[in-house]
N, C-alpha and C. Protein backbone atom coordinates (compact mmCIF):
# COMPACT_ATOMS: atom_id res chain seq x y z
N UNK A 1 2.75 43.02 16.62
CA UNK A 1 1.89 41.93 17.01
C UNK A 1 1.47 41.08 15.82
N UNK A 2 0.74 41.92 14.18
CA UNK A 2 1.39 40.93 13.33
C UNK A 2 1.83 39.81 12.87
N UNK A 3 2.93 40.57 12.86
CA UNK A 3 4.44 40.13 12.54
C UNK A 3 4.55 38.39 13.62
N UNK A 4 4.27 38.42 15.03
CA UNK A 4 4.05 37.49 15.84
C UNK A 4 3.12 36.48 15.39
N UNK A 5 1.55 36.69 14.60
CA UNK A 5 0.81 35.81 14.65
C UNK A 5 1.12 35.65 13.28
N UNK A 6 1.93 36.61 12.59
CA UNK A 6 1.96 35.59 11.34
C UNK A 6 3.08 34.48 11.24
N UNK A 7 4.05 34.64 12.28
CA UNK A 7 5.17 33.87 12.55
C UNK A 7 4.28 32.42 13.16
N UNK A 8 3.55 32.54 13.89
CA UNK A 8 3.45 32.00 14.47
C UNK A 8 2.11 30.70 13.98
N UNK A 9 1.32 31.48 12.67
CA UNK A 9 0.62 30.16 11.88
C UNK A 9 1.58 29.65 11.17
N UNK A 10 2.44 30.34 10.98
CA UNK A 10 3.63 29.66 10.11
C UNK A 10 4.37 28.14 10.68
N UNK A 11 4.44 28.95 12.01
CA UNK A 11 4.76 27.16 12.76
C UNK A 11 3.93 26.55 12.86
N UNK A 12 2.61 27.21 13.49
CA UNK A 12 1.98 26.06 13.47
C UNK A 12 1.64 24.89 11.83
N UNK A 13 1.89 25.32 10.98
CA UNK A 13 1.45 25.05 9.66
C UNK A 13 2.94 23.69 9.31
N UNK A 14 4.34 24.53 9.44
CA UNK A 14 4.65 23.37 9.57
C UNK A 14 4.60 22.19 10.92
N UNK A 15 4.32 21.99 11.47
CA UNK A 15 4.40 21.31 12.54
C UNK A 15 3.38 20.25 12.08
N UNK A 16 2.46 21.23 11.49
CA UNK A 16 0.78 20.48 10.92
C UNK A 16 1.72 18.96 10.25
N UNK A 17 2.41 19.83 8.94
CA UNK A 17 3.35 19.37 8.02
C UNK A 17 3.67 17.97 8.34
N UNK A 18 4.68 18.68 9.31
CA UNK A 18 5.82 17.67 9.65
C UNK A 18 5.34 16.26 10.19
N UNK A 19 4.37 16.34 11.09
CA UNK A 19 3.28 15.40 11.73
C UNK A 19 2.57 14.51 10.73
N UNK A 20 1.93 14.93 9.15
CA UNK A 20 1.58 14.45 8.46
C UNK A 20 2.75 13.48 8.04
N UNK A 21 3.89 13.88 7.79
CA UNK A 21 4.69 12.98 7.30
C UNK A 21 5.11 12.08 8.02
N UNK A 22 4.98 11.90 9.37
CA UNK A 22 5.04 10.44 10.38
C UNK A 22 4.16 9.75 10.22
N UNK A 23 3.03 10.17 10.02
CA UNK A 23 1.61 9.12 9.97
C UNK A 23 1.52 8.31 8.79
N UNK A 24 0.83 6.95 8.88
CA UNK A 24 1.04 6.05 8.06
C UNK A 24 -0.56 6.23 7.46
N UNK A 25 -1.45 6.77 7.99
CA UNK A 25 -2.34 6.77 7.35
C UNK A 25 -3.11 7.95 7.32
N UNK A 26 -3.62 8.50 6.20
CA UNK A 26 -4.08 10.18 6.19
C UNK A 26 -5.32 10.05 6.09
N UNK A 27 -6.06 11.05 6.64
CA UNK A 27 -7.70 11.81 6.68
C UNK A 27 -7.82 12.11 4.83
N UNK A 28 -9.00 12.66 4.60
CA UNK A 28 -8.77 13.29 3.44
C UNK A 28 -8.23 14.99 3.10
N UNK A 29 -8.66 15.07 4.61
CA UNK A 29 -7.72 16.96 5.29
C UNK A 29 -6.65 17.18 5.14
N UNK A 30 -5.73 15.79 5.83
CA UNK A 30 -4.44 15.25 5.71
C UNK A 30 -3.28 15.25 4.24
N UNK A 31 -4.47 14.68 3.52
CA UNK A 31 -4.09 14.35 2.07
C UNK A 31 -4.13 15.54 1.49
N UNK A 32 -4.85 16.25 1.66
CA UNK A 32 -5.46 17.19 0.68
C UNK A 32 -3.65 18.00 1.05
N UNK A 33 -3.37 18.56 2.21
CA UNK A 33 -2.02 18.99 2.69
C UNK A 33 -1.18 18.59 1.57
N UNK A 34 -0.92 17.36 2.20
CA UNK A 34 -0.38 16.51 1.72
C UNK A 34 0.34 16.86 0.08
N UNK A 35 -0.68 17.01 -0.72
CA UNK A 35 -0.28 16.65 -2.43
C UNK A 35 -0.91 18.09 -2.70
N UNK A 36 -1.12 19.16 -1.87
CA UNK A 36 -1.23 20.78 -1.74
C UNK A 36 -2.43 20.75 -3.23
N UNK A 37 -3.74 19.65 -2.88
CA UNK A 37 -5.15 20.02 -3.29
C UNK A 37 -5.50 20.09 -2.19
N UNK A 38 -6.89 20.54 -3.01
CA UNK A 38 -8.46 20.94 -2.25
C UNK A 38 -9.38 19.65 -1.90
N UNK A 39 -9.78 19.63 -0.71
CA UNK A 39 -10.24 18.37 -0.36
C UNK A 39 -11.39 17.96 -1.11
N UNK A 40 -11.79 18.93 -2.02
CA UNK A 40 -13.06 18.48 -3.36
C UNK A 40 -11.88 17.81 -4.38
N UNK A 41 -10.91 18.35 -4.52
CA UNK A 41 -10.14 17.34 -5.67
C UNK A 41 -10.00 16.15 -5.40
N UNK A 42 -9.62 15.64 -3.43
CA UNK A 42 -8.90 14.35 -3.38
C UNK A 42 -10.73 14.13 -3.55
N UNK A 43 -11.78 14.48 -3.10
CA UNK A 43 -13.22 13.68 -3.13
C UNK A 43 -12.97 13.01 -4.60
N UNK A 44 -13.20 14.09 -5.84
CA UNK A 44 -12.95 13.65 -6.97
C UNK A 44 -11.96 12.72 -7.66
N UNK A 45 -10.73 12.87 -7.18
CA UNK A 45 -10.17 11.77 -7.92
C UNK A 45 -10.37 10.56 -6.91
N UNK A 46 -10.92 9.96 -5.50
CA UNK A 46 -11.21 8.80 -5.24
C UNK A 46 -12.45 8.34 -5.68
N UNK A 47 -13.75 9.78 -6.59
CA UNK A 47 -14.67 9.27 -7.23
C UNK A 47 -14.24 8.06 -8.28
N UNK A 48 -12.98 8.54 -9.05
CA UNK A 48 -12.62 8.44 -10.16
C UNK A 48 -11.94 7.12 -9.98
N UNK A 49 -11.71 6.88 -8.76
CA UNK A 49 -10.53 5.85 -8.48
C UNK A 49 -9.66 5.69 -9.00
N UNK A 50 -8.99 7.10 -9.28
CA UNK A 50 -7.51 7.07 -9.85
C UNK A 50 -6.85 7.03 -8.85
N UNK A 51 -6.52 6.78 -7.49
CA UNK A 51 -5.65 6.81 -6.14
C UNK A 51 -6.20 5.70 -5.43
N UNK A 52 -5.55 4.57 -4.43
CA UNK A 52 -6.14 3.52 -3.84
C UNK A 52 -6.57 4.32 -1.92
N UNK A 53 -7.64 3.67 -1.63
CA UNK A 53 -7.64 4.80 -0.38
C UNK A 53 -8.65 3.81 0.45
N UNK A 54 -8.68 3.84 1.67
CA UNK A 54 -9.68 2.62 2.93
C UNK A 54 -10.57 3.22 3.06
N UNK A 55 -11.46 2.83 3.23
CA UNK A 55 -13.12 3.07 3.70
C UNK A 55 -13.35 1.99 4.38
N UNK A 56 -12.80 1.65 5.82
CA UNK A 56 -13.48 1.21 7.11
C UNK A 56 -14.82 1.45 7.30
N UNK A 57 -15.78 0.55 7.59
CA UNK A 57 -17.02 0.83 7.51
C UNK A 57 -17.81 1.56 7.21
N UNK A 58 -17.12 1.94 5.78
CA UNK A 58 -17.94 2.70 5.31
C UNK A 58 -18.42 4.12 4.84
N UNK A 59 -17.78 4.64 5.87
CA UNK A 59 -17.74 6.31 6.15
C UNK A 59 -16.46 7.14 5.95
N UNK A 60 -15.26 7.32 6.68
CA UNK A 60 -14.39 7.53 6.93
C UNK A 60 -13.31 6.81 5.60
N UNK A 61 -12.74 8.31 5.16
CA UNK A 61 -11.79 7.62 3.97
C UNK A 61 -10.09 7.58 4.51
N UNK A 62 -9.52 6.98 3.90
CA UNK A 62 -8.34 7.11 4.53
C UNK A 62 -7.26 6.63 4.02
N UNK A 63 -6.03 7.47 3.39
CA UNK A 63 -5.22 6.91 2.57
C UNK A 63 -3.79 6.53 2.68
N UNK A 64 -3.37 5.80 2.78
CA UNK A 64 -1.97 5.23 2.90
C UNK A 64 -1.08 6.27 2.05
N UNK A 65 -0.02 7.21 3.37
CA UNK A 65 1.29 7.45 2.62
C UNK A 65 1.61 7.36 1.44
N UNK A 66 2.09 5.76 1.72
CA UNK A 66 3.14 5.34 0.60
C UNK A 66 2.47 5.80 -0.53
N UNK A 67 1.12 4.98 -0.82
CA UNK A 67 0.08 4.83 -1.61
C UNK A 67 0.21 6.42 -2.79
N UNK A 68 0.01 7.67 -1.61
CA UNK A 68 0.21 8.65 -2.18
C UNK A 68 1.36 9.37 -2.77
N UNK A 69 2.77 8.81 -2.15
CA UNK A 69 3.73 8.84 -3.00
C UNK A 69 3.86 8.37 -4.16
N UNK A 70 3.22 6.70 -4.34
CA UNK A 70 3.31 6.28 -5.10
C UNK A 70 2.36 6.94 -6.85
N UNK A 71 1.40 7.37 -6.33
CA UNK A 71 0.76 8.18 -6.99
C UNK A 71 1.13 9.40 -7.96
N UNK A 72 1.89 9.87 -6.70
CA UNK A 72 2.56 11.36 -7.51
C UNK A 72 3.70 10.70 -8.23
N UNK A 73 4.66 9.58 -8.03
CA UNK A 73 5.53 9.20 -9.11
C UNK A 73 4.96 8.52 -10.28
N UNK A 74 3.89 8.40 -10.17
CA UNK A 74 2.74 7.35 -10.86
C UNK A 74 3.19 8.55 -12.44
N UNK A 75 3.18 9.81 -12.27
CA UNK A 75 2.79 11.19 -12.99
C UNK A 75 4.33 11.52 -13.49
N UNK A 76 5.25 10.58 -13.02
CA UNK A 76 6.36 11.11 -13.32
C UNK A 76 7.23 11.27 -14.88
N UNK A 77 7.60 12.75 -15.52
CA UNK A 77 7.63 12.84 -16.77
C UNK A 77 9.54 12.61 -16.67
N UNK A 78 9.83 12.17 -17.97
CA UNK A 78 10.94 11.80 -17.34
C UNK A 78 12.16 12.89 -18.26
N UNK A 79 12.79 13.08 -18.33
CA UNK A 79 13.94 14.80 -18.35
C UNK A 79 14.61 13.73 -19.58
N UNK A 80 15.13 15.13 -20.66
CA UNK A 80 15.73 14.64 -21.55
C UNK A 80 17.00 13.72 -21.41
N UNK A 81 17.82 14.33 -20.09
CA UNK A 81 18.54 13.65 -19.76
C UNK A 81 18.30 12.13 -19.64
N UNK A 82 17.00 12.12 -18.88
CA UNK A 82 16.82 10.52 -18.58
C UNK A 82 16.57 9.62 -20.04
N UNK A 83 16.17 10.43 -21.17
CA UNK A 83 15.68 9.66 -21.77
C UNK A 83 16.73 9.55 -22.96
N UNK A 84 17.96 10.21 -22.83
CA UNK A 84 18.79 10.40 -23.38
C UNK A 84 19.96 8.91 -22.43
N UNK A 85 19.86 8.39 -21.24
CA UNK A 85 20.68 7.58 -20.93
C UNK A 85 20.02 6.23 -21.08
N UNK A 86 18.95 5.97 -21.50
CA UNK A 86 17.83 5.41 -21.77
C UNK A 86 18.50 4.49 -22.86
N UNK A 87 18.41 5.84 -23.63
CA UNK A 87 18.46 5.36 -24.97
C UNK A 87 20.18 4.95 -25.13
N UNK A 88 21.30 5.70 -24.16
CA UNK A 88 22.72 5.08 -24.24
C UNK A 88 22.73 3.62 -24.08
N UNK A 89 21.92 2.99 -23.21
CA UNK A 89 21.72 1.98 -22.36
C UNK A 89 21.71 1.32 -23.60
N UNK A 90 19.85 1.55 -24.10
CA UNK A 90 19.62 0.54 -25.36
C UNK A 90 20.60 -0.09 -25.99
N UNK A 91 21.19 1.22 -26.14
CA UNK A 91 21.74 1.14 -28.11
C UNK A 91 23.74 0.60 -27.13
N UNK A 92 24.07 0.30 -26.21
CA UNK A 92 24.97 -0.37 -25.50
C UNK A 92 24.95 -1.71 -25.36
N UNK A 93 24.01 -2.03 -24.92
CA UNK A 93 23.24 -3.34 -24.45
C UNK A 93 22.84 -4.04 -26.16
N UNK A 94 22.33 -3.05 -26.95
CA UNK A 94 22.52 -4.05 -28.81
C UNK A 94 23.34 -3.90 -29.38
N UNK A 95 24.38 -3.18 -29.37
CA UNK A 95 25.68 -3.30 -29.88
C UNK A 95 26.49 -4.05 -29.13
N UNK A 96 26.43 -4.64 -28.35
CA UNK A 96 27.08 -5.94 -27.74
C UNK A 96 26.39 -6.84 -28.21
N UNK A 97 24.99 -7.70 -28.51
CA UNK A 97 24.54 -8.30 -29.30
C UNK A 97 25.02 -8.52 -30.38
N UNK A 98 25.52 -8.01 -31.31
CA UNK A 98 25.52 -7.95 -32.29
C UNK A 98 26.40 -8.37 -32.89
């Protein structure tokens, strides 16, 4: 029996998931899922206004998807590789100059 209800928050959990990712606009419950914080972190960083997020009259916060994708690439560190074709690019692009 278990074994059943642990199967079975499991779906429900993704389903939670999956549903979040159709919606165009998230709760801060939503979000918190979402970017796998604690809904005191998303409070804190919209203290901070490091993330853009709606406040409809006032009360109710609410953050755009994209917004939050855009966020987490906002953080993006970039792999030696990348910074290694980076730099092929450069030094391609001024030796044709030259």
């Amino acid at each position: 029996m278990e074994f059943i209800q642990k199967e079975l928050k499991e779906i429900k959990e993704l389903l939670k998931k999956q549903t979040i990712q159709q919606k165009e606009f998230l709760t801060v419950k939503e979000t918190a899922i979402f970017l796998g914080l604690s809904e005191s972190r998303i409070h804190k960083i919209t203290a901070k206004k490091e993330i853009s997020y709606c406040k409809p009259g006032g009360k109710v916060i609410y953050f755009r998807r994209v917004d939050l994708e855009q966020w987490i690439l906002s953080g993006r560190v970039a792999s030696t590789n990348d910074v290694d074709d980076e730099l092929d690019s450069y030094l391609g692009r001024t030796n044709k100059n030259l």
